[in-house]
C-alpha atoms as a PDB file:
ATOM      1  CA  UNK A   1       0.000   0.000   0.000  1.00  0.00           C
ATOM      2  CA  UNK A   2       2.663   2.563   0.808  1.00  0.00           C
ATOM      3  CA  UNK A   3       4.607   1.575  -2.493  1.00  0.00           C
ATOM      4  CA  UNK A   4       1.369   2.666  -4.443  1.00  0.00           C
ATOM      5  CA  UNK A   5       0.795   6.120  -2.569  1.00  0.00           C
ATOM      6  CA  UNK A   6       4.647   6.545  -3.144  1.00  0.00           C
ATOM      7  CA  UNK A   7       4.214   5.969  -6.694  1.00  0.00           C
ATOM      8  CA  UNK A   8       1.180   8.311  -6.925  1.00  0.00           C
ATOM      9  CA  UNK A   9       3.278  10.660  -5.201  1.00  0.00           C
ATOM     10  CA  UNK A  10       5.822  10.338  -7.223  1.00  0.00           C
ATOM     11  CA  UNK A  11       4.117  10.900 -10.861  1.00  0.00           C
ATOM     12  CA  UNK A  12       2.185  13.762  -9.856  1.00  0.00           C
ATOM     13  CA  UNK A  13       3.834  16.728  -8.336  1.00  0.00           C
ATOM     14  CA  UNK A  14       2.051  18.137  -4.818  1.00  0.00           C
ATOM     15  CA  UNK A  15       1.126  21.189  -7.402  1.00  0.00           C
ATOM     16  CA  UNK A  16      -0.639  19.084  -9.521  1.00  0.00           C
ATOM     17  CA  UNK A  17      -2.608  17.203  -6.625  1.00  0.00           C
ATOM     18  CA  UNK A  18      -3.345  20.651  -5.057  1.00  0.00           C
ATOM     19  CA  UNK A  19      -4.674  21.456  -8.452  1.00  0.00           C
ATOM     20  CA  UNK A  20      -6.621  18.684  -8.748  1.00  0.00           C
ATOM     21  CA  UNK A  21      -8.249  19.232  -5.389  1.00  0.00           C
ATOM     22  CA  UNK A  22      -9.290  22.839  -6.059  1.00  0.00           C
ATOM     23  CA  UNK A  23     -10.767  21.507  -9.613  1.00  0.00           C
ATOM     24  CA  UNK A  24     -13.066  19.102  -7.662  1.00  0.00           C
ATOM     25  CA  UNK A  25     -13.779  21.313  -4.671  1.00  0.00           C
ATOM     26  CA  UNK A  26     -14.625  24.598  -7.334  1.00  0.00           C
ATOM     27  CA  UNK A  27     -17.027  21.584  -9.293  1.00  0.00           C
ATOM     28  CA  UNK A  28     -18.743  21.260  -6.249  1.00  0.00           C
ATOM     29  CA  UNK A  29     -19.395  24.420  -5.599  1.00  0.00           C
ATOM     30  CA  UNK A  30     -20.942  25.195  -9.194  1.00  0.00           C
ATOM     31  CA  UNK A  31     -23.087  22.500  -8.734  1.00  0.00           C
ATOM     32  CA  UNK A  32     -24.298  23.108  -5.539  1.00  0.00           C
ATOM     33  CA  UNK A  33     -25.421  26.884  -6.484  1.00  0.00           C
ATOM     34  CA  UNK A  34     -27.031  25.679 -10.222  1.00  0.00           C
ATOM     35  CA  UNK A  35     -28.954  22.853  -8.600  1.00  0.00           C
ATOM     36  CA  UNK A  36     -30.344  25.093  -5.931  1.00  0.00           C
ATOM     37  CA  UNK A  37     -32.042  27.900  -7.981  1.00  0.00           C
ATOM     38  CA  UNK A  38     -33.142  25.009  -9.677  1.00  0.00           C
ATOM     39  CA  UNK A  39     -35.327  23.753  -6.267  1.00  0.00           C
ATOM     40  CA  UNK A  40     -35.976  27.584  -5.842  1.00  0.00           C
ATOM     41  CA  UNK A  41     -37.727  28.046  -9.240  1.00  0.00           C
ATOM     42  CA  UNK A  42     -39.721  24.021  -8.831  1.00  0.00           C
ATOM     43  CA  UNK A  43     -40.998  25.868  -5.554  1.00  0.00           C
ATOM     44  CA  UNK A  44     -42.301  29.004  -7.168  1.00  0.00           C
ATOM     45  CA  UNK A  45     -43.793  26.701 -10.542  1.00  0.00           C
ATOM     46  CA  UNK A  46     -45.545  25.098  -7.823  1.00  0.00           C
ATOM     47  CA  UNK A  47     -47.101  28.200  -5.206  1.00  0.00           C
ATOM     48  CA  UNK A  48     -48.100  29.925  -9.151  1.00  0.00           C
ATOM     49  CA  UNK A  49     -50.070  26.870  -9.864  1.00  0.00           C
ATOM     50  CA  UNK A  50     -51.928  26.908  -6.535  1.00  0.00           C
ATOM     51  CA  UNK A  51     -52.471  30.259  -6.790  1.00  0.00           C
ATOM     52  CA  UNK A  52     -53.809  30.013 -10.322  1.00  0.00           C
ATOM     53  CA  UNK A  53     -55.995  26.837  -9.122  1.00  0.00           C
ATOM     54  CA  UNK A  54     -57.649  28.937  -6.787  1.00  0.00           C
ATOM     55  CA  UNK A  55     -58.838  31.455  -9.432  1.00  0.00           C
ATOM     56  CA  UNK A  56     -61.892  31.408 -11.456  1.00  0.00           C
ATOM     57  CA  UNK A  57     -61.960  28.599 -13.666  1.00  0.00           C
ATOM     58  CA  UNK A  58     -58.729  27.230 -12.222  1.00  0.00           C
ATOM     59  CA  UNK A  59     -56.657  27.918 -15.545  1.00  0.00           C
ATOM     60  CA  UNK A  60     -59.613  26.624 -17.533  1.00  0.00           C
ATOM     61  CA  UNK A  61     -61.521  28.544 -20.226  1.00  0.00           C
ATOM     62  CA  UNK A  62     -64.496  30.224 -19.423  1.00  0.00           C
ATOM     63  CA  UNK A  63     -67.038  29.916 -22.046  1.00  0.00           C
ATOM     64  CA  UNK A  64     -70.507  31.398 -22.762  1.00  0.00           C
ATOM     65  CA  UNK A  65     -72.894  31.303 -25.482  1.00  0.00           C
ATOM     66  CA  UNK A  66     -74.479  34.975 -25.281  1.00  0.00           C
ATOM     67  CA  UNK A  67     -75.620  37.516 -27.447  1.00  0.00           C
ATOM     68  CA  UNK A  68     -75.997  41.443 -27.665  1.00  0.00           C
ATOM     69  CA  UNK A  69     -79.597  42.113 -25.429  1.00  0.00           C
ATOM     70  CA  UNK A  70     -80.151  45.120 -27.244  1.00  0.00           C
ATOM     71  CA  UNK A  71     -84.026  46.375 -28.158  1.00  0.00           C
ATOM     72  CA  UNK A  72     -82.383  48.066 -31.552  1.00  0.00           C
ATOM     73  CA  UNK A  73     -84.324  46.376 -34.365  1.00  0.00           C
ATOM     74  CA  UNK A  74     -81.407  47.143 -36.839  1.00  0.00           C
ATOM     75  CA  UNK A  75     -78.615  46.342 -34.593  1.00  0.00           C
ATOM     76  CA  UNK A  76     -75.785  44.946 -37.124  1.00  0.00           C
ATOM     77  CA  UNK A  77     -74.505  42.212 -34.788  1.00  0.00           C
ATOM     78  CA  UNK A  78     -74.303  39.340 -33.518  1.00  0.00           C
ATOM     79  CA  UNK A  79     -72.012  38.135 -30.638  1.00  0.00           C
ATOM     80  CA  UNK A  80     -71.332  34.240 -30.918  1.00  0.00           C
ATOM     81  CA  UNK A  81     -69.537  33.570 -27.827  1.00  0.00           C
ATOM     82  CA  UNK A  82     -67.205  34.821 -25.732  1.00  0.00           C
ATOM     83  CA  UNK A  83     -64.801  33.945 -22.665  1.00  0.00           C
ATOM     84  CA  UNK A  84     -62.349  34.466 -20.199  1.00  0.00           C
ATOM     85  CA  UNK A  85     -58.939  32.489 -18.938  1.00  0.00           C
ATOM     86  CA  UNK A  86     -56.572  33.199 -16.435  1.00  0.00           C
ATOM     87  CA  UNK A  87     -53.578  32.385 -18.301  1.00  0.00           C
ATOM     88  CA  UNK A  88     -51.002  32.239 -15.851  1.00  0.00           C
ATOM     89  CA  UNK A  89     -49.424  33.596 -12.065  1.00  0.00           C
ATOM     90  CA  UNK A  90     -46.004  34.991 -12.131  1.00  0.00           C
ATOM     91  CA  UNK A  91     -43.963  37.193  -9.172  1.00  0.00           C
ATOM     92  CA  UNK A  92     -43.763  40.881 -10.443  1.00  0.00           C
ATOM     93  CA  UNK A  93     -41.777  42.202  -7.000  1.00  0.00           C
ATOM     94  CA  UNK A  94     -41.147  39.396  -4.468  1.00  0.00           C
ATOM     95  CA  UNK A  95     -44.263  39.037  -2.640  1.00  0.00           C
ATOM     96  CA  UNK A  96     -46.265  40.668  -5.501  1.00  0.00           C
ATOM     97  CA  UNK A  97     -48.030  38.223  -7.425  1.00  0.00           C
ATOM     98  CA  UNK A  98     -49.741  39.002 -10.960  1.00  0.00           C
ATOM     99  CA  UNK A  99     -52.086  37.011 -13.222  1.00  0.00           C
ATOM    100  CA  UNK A 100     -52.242  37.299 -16.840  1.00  0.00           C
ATOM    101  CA  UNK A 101     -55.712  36.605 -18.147  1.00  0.00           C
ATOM    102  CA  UNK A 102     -56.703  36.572 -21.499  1.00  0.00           C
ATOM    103  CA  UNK A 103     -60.190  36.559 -23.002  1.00  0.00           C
ATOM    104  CA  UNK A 104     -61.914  36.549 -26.710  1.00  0.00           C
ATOM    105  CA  UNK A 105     -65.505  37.353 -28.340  1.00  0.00           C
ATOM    106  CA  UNK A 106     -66.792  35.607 -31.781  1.00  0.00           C
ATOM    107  CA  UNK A 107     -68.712  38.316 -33.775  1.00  0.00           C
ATOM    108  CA  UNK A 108     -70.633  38.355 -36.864  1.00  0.00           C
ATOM    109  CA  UNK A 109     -71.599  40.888 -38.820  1.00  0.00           C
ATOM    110  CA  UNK A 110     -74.931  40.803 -40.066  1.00  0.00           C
ATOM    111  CA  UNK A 111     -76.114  43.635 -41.742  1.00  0.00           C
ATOM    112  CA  UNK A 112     -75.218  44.633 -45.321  1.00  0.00           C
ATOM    113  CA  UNK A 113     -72.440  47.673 -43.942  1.00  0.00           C
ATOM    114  CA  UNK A 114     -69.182  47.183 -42.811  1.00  0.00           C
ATOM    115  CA  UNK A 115     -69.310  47.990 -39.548  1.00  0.00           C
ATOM    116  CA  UNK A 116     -66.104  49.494 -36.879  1.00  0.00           C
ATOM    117  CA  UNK A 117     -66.109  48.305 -33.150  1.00  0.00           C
ATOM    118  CA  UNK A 118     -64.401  48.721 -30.143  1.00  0.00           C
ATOM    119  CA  UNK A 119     -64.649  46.188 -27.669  1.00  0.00           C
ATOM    120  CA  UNK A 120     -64.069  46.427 -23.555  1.00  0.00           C
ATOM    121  CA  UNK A 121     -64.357  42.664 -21.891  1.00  0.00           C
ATOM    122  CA  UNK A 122     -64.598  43.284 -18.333  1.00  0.00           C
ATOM    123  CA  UNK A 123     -63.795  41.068 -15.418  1.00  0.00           C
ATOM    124  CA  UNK A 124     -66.578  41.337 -12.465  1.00  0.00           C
ATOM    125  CA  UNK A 125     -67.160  40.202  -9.266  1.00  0.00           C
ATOM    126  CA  UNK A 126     -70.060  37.642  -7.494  1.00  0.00           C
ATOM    127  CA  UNK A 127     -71.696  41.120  -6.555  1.00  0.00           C
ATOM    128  CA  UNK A 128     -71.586  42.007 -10.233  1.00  0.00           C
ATOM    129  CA  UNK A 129     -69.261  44.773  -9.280  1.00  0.00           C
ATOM    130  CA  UNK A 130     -66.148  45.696 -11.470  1.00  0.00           C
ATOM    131  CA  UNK A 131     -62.924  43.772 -11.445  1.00  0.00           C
ATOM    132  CA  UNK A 132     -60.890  44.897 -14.670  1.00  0.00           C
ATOM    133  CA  UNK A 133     -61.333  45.251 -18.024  1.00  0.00           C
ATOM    134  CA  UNK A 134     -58.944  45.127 -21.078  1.00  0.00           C
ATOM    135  CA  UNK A 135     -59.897  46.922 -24.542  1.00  0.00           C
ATOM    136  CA  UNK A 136     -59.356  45.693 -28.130  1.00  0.00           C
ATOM    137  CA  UNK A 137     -58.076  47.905 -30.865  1.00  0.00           C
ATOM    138  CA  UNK A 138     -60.445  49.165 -33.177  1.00  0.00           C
ATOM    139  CA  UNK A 139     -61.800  46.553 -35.552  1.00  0.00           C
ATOM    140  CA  UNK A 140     -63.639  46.751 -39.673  1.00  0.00           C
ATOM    141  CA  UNK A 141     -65.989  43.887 -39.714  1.00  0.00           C
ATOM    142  CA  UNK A 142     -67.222  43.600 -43.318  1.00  0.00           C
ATOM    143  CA  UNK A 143     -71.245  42.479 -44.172  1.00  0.00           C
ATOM    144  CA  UNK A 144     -71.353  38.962 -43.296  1.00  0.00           C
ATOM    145  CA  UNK A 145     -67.948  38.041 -41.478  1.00  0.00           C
ATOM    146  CA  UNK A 146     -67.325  36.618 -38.610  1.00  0.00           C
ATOM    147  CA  UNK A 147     -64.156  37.230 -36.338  1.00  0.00           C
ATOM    148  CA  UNK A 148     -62.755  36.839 -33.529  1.00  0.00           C
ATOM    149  CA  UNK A 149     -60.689  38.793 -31.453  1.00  0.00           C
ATOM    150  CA  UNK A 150     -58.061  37.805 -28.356  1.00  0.00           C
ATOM    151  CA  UNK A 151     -56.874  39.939 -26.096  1.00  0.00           C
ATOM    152  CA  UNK A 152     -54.151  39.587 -22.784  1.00  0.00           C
ATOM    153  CA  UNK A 153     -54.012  41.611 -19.918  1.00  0.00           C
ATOM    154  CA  UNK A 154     -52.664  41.883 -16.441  1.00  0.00           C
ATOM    155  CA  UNK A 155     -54.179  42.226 -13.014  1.00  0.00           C
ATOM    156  CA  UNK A 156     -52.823  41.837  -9.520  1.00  0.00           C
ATOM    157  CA  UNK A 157     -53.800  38.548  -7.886  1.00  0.00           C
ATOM    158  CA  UNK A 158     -55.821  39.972  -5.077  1.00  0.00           C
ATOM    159  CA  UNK A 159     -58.100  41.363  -8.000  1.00  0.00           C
ATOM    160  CA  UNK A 160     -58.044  38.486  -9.823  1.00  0.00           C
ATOM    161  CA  UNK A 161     -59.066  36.474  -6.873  1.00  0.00           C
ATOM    162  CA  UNK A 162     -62.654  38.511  -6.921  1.00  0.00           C
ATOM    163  CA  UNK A 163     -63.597  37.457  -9.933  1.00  0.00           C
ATOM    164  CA  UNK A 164     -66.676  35.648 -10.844  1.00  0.00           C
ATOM    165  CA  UNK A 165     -68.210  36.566 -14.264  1.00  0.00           C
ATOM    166  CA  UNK A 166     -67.489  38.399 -17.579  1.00  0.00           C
ATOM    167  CA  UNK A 167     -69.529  40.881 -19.495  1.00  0.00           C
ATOM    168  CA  UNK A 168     -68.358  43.090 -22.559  1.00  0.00           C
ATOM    169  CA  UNK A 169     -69.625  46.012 -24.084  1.00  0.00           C
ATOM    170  CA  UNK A 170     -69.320  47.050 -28.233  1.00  0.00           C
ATOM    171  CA  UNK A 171     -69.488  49.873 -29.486  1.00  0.00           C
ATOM    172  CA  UNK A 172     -70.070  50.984 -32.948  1.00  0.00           C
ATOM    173  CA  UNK A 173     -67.977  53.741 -34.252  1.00  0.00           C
END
């Protein structure tokens, strides 16, 4: 046994063992601090999917099948559906949490103009009380289409924890 540590000893200088050593002590350490954010960032996937799971429709879509309850006789629409998801919870500032929630509205046309909207989809409460609300550009619907038009937005968590129900209003520009 001592012939083989004197042989080891021997081949590699006490500079190149020291050298070694650092190599697999400075491995260590690099490993140690990558698989730890790692654990860190698992930790946070998980506490945003709770959070999310205790929104409405836990991630899910939203759907409803509801049209424009308007008395116009030559109103020029017709809304086909229209829905809501919370999309995701992230960390804005640490302790801050924010969901992104998207939503979209099926329209058809169906008068003989082209017709230009604006949408707001707004985000309300059991109470029927206001949450948030996001807006959609400006839209040309020509006689007889049908479209449908997605929009994201952002609200804090505490917000988005209120909400219940959807409800939009068009108007015609």
């Amino acid at each position: 046994m001592k012939s083989l540590e004197n042989q080891l000893y021997k081949q590699h200088s006490p500079k190149s063992i020291r050298l070694i050593v650092i190599f697999i002590i400075a491995v260590l350490i690099i490993g140690w601090s990558l698989i730890r954010p790692l654990q860190a960032d698992v930790w946070y996937d998980l506490k945003e999917l709770v959070l999310l799971s205790n929104l409405s429709g836990r991630g899910e879509y939203v759907d409803f099948k509801r049209n424009l309850d308007t008395k116009a006789p030559n109103w020029p629409l017709e809304v086909q559906s229209d829905g809501y998801k919370m999309v995701r919870v992230y960390q804005n500032f640490p302790g801050v949490y924010m969901v992104e929630w998207a939503w979209q509205i099926t329209i058809k046309n169906i008068s003989v103009k082209e017709v230009r909207i604006i949408i707001e989809y707004k985000l309300l409460d059991q109470n029927m009380f206001f949450v948030a609300s996001s807006f959609a550009p400006t839209r040309t619907i020509l006689p007889g289409q049908t479209v449908t038009i997605e929009q994201k937005d952002i609200l804090p968590h505490e917000k988005g924890k209120q909400v219940e129900i959807s409800n939009w209003n068009i108007q015609l520009q």
